[in-house]
C-alpha atoms as a PDB file:
ATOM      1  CA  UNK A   1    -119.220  30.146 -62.438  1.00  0.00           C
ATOM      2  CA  UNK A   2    -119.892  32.795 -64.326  1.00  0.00           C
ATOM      3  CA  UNK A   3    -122.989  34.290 -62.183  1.00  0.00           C
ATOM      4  CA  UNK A   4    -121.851  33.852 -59.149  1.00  0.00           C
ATOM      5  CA  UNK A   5    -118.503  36.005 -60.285  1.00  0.00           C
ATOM      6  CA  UNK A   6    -120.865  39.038 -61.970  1.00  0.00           C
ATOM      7  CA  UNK A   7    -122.936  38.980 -58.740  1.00  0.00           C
ATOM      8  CA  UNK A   8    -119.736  39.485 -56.637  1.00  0.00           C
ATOM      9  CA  UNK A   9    -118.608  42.153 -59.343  1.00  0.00           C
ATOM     10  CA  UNK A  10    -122.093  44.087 -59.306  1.00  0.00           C
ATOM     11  CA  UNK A  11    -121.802  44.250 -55.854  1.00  0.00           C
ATOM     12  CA  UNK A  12    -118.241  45.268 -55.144  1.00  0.00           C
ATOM     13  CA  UNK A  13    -118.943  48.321 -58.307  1.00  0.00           C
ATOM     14  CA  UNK A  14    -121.920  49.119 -56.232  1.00  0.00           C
ATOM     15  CA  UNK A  15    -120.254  49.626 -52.433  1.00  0.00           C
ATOM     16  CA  UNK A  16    -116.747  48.600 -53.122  1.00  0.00           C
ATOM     17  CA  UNK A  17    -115.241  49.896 -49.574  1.00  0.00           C
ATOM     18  CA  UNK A  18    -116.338  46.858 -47.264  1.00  0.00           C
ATOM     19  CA  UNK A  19    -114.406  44.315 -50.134  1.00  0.00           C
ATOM     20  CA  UNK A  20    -111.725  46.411 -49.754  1.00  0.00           C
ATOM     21  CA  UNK A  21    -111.916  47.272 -45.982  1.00  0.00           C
ATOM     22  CA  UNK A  22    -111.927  43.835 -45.388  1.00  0.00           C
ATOM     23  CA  UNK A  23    -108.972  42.904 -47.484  1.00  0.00           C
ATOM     24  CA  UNK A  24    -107.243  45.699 -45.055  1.00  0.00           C
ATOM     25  CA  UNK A  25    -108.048  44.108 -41.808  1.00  0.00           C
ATOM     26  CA  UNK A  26    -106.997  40.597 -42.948  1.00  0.00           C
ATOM     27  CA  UNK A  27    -103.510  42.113 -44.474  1.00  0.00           C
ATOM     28  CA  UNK A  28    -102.596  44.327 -41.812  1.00  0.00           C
ATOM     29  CA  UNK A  29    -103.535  41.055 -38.723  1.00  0.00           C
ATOM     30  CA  UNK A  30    -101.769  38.661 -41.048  1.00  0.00           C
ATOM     31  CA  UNK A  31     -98.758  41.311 -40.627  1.00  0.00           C
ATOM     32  CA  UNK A  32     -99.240  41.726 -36.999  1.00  0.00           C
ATOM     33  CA  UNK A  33     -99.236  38.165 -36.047  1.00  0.00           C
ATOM     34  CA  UNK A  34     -96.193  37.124 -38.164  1.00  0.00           C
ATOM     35  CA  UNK A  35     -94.514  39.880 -36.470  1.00  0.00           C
ATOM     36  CA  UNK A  36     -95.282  38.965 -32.866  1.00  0.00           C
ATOM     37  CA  UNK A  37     -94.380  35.179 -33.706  1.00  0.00           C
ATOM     38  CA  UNK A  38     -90.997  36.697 -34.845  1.00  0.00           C
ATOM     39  CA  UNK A  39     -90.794  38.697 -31.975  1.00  0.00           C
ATOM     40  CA  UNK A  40     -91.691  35.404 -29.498  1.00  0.00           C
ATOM     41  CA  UNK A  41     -88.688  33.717 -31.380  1.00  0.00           C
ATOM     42  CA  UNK A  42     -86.126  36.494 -30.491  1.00  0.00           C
ATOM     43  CA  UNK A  43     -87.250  36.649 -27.096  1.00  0.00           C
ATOM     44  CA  UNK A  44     -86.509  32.769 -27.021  1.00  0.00           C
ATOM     45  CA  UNK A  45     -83.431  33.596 -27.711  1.00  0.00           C
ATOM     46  CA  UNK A  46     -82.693  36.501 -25.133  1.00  0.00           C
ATOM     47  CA  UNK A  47     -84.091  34.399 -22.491  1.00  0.00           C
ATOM     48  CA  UNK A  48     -81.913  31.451 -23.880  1.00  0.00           C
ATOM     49  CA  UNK A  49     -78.896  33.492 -23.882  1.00  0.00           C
ATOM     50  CA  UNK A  50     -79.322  35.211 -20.199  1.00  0.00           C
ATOM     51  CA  UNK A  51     -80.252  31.420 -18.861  1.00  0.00           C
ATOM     52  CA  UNK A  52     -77.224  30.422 -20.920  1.00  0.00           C
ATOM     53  CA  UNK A  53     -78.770  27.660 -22.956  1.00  0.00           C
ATOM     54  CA  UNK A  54     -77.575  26.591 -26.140  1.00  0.00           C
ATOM     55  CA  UNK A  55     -79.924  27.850 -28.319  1.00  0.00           C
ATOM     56  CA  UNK A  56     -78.666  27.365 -32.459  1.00  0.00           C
ATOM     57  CA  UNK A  57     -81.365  26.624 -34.938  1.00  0.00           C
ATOM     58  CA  UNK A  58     -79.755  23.201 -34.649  1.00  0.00           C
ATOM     59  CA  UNK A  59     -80.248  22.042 -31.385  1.00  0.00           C
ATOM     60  CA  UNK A  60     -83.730  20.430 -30.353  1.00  0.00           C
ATOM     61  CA  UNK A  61     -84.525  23.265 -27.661  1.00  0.00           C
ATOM     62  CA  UNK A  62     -84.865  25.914 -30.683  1.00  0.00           C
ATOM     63  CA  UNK A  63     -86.720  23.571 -33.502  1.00  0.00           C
ATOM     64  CA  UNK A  64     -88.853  22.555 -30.780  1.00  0.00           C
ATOM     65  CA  UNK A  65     -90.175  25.745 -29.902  1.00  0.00           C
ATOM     66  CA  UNK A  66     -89.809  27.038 -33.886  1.00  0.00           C
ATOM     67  CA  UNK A  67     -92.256  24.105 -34.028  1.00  0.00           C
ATOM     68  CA  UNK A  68     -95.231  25.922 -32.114  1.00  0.00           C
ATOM     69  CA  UNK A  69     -94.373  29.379 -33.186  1.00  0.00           C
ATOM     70  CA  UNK A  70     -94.942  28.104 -36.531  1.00  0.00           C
ATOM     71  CA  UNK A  71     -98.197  26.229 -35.083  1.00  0.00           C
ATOM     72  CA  UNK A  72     -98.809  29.414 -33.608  1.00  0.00           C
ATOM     73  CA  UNK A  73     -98.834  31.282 -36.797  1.00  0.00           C
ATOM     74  CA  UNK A  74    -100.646  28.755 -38.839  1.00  0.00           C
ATOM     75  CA  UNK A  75    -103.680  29.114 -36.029  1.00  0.00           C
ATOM     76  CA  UNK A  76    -104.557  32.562 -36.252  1.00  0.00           C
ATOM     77  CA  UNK A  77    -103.347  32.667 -39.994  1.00  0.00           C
ATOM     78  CA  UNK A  78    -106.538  29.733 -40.355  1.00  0.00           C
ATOM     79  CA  UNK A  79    -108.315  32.067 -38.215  1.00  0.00           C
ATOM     80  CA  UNK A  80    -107.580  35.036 -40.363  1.00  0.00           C
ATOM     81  CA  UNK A  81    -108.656  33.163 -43.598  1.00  0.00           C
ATOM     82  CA  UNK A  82    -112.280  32.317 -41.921  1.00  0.00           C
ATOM     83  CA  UNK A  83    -112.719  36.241 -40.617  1.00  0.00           C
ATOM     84  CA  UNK A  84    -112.150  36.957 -44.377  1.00  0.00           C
ATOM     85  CA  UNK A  85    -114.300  34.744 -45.330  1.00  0.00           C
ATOM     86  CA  UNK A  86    -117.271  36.083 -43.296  1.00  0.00           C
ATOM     87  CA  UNK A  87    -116.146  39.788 -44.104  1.00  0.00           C
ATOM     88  CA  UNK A  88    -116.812  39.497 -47.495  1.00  0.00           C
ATOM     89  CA  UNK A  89    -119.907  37.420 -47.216  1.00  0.00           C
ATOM     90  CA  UNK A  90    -121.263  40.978 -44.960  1.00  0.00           C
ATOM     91  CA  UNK A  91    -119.532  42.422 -47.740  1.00  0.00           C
ATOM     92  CA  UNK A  92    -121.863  41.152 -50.274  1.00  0.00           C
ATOM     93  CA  UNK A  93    -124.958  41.639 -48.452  1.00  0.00           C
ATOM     94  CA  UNK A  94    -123.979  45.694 -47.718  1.00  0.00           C
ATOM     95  CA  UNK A  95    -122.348  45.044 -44.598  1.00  0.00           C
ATOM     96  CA  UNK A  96    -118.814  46.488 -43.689  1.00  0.00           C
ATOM     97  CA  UNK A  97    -117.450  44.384 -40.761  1.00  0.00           C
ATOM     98  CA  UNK A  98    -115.785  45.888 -37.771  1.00  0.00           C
ATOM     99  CA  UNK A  99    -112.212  44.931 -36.410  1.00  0.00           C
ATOM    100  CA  UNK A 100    -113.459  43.531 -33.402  1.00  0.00           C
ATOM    101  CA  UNK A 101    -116.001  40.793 -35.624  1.00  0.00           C
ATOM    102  CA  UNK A 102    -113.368  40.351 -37.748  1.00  0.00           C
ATOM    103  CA  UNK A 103    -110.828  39.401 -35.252  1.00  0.00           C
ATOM    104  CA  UNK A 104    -113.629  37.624 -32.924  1.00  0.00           C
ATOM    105  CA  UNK A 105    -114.870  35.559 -35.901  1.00  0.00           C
ATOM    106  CA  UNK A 106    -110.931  34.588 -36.994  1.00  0.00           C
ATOM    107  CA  UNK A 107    -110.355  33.653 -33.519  1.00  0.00           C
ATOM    108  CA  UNK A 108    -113.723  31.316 -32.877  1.00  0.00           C
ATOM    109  CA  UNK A 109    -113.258  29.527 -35.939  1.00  0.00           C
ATOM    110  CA  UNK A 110    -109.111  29.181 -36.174  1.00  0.00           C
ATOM    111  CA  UNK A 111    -109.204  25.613 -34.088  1.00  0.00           C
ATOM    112  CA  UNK A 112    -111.709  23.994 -36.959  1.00  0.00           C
ATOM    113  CA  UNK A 113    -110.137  25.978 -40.126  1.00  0.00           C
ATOM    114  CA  UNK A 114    -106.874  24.532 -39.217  1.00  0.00           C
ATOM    115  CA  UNK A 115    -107.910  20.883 -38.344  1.00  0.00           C
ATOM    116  CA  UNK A 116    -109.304  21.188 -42.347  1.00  0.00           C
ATOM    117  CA  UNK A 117    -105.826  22.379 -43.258  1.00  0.00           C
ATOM    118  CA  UNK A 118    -104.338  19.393 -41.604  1.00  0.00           C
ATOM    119  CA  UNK A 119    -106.481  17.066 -42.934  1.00  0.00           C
ATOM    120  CA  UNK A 120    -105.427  18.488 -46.375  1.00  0.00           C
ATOM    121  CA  UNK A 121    -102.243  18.447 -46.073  1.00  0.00           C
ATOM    122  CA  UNK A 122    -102.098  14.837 -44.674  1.00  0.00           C
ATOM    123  CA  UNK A 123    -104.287  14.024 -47.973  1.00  0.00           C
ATOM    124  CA  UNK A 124    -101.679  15.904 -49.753  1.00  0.00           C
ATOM    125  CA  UNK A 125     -99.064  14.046 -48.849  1.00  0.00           C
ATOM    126  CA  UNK A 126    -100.181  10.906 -48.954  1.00  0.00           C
ATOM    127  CA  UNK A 127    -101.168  11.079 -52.433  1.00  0.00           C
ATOM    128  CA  UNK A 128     -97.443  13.316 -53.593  1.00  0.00           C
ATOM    129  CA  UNK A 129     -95.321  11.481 -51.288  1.00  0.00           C
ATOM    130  CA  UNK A 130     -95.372   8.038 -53.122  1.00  0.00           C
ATOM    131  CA  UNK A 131     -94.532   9.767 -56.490  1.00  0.00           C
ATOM    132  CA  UNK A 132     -91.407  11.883 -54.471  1.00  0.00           C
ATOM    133  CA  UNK A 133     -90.112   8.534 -53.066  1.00  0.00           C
ATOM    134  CA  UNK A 134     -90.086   6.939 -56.599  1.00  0.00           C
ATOM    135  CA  UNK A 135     -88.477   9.831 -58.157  1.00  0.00           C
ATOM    136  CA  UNK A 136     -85.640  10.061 -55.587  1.00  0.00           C
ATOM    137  CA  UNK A 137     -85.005   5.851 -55.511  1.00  0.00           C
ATOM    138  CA  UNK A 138     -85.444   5.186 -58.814  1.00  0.00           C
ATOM    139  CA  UNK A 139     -85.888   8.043 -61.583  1.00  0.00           C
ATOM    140  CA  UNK A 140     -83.562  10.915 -60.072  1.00  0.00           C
ATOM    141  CA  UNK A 141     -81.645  11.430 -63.525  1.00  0.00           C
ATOM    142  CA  UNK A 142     -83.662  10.010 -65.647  1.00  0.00           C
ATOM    143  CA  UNK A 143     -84.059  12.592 -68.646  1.00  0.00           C
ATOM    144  CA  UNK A 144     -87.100  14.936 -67.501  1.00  0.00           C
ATOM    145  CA  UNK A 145     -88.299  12.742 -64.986  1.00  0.00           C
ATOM    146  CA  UNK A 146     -87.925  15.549 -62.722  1.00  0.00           C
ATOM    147  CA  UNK A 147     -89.858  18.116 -64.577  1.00  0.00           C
ATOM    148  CA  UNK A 148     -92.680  15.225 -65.076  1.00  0.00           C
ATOM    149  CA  UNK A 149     -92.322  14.381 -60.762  1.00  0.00           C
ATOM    150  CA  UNK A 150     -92.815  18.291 -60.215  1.00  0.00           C
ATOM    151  CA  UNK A 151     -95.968  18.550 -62.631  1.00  0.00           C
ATOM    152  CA  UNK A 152     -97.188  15.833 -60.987  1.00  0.00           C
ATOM    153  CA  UNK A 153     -96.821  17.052 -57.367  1.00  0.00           C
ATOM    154  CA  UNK A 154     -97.897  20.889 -58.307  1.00  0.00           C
ATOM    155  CA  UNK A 155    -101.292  19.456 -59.895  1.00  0.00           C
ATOM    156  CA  UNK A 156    -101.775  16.754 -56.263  1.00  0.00           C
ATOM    157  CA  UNK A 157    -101.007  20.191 -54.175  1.00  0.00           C
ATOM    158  CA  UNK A 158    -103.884  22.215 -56.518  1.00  0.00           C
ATOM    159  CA  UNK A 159    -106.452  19.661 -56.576  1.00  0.00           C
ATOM    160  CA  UNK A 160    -106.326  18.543 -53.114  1.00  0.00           C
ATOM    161  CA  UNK A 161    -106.318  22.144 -52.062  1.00  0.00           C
ATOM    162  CA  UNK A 162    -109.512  22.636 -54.850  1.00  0.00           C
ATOM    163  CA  UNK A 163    -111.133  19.389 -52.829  1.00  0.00           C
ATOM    164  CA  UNK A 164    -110.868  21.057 -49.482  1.00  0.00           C
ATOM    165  CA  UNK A 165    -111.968  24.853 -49.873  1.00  0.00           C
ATOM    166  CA  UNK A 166    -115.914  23.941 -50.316  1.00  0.00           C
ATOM    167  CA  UNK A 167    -114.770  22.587 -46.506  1.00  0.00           C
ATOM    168  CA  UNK A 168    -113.057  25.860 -45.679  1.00  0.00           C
ATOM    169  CA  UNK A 169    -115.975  28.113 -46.956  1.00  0.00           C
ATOM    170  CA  UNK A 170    -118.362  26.104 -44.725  1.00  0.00           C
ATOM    171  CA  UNK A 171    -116.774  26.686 -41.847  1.00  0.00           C
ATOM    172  CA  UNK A 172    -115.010  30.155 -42.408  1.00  0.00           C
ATOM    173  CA  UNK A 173    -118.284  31.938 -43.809  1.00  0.00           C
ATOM    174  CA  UNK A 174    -120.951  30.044 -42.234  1.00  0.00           C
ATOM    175  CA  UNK A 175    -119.697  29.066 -39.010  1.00  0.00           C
ATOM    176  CA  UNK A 176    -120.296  25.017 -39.587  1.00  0.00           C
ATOM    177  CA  UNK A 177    -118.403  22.674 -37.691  1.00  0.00           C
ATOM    178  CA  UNK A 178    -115.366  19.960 -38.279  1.00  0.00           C
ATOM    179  CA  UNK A 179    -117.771  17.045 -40.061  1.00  0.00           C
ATOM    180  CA  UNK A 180    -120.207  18.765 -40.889  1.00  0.00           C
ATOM    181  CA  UNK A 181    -118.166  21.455 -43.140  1.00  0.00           C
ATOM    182  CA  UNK A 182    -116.386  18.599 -44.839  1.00  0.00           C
ATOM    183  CA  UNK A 183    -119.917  17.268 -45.646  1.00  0.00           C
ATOM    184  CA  UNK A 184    -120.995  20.558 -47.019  1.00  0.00           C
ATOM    185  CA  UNK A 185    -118.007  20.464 -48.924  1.00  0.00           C
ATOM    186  CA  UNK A 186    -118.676  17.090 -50.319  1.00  0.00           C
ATOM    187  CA  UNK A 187    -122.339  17.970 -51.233  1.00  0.00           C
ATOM    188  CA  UNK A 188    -121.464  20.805 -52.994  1.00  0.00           C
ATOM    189  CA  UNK A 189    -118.975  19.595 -55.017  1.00  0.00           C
ATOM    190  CA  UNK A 190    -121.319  16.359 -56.063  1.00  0.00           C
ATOM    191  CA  UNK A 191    -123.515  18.520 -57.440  1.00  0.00           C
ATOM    192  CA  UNK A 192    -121.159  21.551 -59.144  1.00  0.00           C
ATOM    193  CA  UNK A 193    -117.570  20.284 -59.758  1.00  0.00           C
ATOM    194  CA  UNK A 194    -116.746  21.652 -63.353  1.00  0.00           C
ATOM    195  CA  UNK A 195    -118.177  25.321 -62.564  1.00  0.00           C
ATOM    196  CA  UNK A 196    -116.186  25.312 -59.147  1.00  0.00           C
ATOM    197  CA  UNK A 197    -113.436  23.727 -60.554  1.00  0.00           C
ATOM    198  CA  UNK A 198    -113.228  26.601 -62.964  1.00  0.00           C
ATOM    199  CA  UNK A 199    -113.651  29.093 -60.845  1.00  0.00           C
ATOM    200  CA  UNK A 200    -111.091  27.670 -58.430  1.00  0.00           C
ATOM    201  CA  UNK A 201    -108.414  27.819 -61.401  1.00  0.00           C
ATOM    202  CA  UNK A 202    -108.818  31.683 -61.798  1.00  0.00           C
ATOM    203  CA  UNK A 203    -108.953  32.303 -58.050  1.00  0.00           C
ATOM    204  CA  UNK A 204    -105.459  30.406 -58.003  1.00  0.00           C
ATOM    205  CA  UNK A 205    -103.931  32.631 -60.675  1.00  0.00           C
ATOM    206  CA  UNK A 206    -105.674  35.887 -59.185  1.00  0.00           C
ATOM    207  CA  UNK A 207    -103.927  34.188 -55.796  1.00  0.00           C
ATOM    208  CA  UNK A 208     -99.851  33.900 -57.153  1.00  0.00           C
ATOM    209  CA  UNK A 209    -100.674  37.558 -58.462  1.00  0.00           C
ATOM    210  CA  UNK A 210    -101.085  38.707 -54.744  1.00  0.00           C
ATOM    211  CA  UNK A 211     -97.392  38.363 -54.312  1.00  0.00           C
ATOM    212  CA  UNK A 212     -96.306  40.728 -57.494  1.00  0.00           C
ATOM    213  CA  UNK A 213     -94.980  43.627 -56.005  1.00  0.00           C
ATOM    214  CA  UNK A 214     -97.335  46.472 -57.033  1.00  0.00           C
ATOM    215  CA  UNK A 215     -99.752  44.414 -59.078  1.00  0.00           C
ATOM    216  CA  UNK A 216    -100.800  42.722 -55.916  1.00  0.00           C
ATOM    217  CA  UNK A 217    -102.205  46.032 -54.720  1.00  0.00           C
ATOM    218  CA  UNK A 218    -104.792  45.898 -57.388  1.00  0.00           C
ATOM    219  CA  UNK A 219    -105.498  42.313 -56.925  1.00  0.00           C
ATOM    220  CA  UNK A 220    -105.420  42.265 -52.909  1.00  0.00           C
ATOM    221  CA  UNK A 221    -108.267  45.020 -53.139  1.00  0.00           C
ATOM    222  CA  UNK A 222    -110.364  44.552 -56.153  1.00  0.00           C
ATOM    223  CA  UNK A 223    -109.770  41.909 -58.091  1.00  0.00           C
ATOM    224  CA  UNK A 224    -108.997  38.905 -55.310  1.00  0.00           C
ATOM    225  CA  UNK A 225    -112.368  39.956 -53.068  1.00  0.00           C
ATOM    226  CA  UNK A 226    -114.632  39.528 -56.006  1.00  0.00           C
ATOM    227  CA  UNK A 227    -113.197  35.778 -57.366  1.00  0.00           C
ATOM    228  CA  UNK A 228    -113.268  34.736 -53.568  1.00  0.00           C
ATOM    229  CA  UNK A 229    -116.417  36.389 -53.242  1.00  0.00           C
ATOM    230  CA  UNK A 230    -117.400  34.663 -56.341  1.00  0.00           C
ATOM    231  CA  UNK A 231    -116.683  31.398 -54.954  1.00  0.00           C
ATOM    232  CA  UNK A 232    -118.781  32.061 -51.592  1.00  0.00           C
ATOM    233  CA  UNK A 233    -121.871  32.871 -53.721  1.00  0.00           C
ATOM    234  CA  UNK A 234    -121.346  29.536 -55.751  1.00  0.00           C
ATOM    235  CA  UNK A 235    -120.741  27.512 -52.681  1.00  0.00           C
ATOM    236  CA  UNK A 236    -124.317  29.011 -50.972  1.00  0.00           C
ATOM    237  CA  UNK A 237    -126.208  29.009 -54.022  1.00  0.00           C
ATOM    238  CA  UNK A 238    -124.903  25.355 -54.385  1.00  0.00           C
ATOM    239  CA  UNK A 239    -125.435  23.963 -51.512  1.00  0.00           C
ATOM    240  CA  UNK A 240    -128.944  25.376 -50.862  1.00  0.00           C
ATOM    241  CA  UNK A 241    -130.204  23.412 -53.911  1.00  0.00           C
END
């Protein structure tokens, strides 16, 4: 854990502008595409009204099509994780990666990245849903049942999400496919749990401090590119035992 984080640090203090360009590109597409899915949904809406269809966020016209803007978003968004991914892996061998890869790379690999995220989330809830059900039916009121029911479902959403991103690396940074990235994944972890699972911990915190107003500037450019980085490094070194 703690080499494969000082070899991402050494090499960010060394040429720190590719970690950081990178950490651009990703913001301002992430931006760009949640804008133009908002922008589909209000033209939905001006077509709608000129057609005159009934179009309140109620009626099965509008959630069906706020269903694949929000399948929409969650593509290139998957996408967008994997072009990061392979930015900072150029990153750490010198390499500052162009808009155009960036984008190209985020696009190739957003069909596989999100399949993973599916998968993950299905494995989410089937392992958090059981616990919500018997919370709701039979505990709701029960002193601090509900703070105990949260814990619970808070640590199922961090370690499932822990047990997939081996998965995610694979196919973000190296370009591996469906199975076979959830077999790297698998591998690696066999054989370096406890330092990943470490290391996934602080790249969690460093994550929740990307949304602090004004703190997240230092940790959306420095401090978030190395821990990620970090975890890239452990994942190759890993897996080419």
């Amino acid at each position: 854990m703690i080499a494969s984080t000082r070899l991402a640090f050494a090499q960010f203090s060394r040429q720190p502008f590719p970690f950081v360009w990178s950490s651009i590109i990703y913001v301002v597409l992430q931006l760009l595409f949640l804008f133009s899915c908002i922008g589909l949904f209000l033209i939905y809406f001006f077509v709608a009204s000129v057609l005159g269809v009934k179009a309140g966020l109620n009626t099965i016209p509008t959630m069906i099509v706020l269903g694949i803007i929000v399948l929409l978003l969650l593509f290139f968004s998957n996408g967008l994780n994997a072009g990061l991914m392979k930015s900072y892996h150029g990153a750490l061998e010198g390499r500052k990666t162009t808009v155009a890869e960036f984008l190209r790379h985020s696009l190739s690999k957003s069909l596989v990245m999100m399949v993973i995220m599916l998968l993950r989330d299905v494995a989410f809830l089937l392992v958090a849903a059981p616990a919500a059900a018997l919370y709701y039916f039979f505990l709701a009121g029960i002193t601090y049942m509900d703070y105990l029911t949260g814990l619970y479902i808070l640590f199922v959403l961090f370690f499932i999400h822990f047990l997939f991103t081996p998965a995610f690396i694979s196919a973000g940074t190296f370009g591996t496919e469906f199975i076979q990235s959830l077999k790297n994944g698998f591998y690696f972890l066999r054989r370096n749990h406890i330092n990943a699972f470490g290391l996934y911990i602080l790249f969690a915190i460093i994550w929740i401090l990307n949304f602090v107003p004004l703190l997240q500037l230092a940790t959306i450019l420095a401090v978030y590119p190395i821990v990620y980085s970090g975890l890239i490094l452990m994942f190759q070194a890993g897996h080419q035992r």
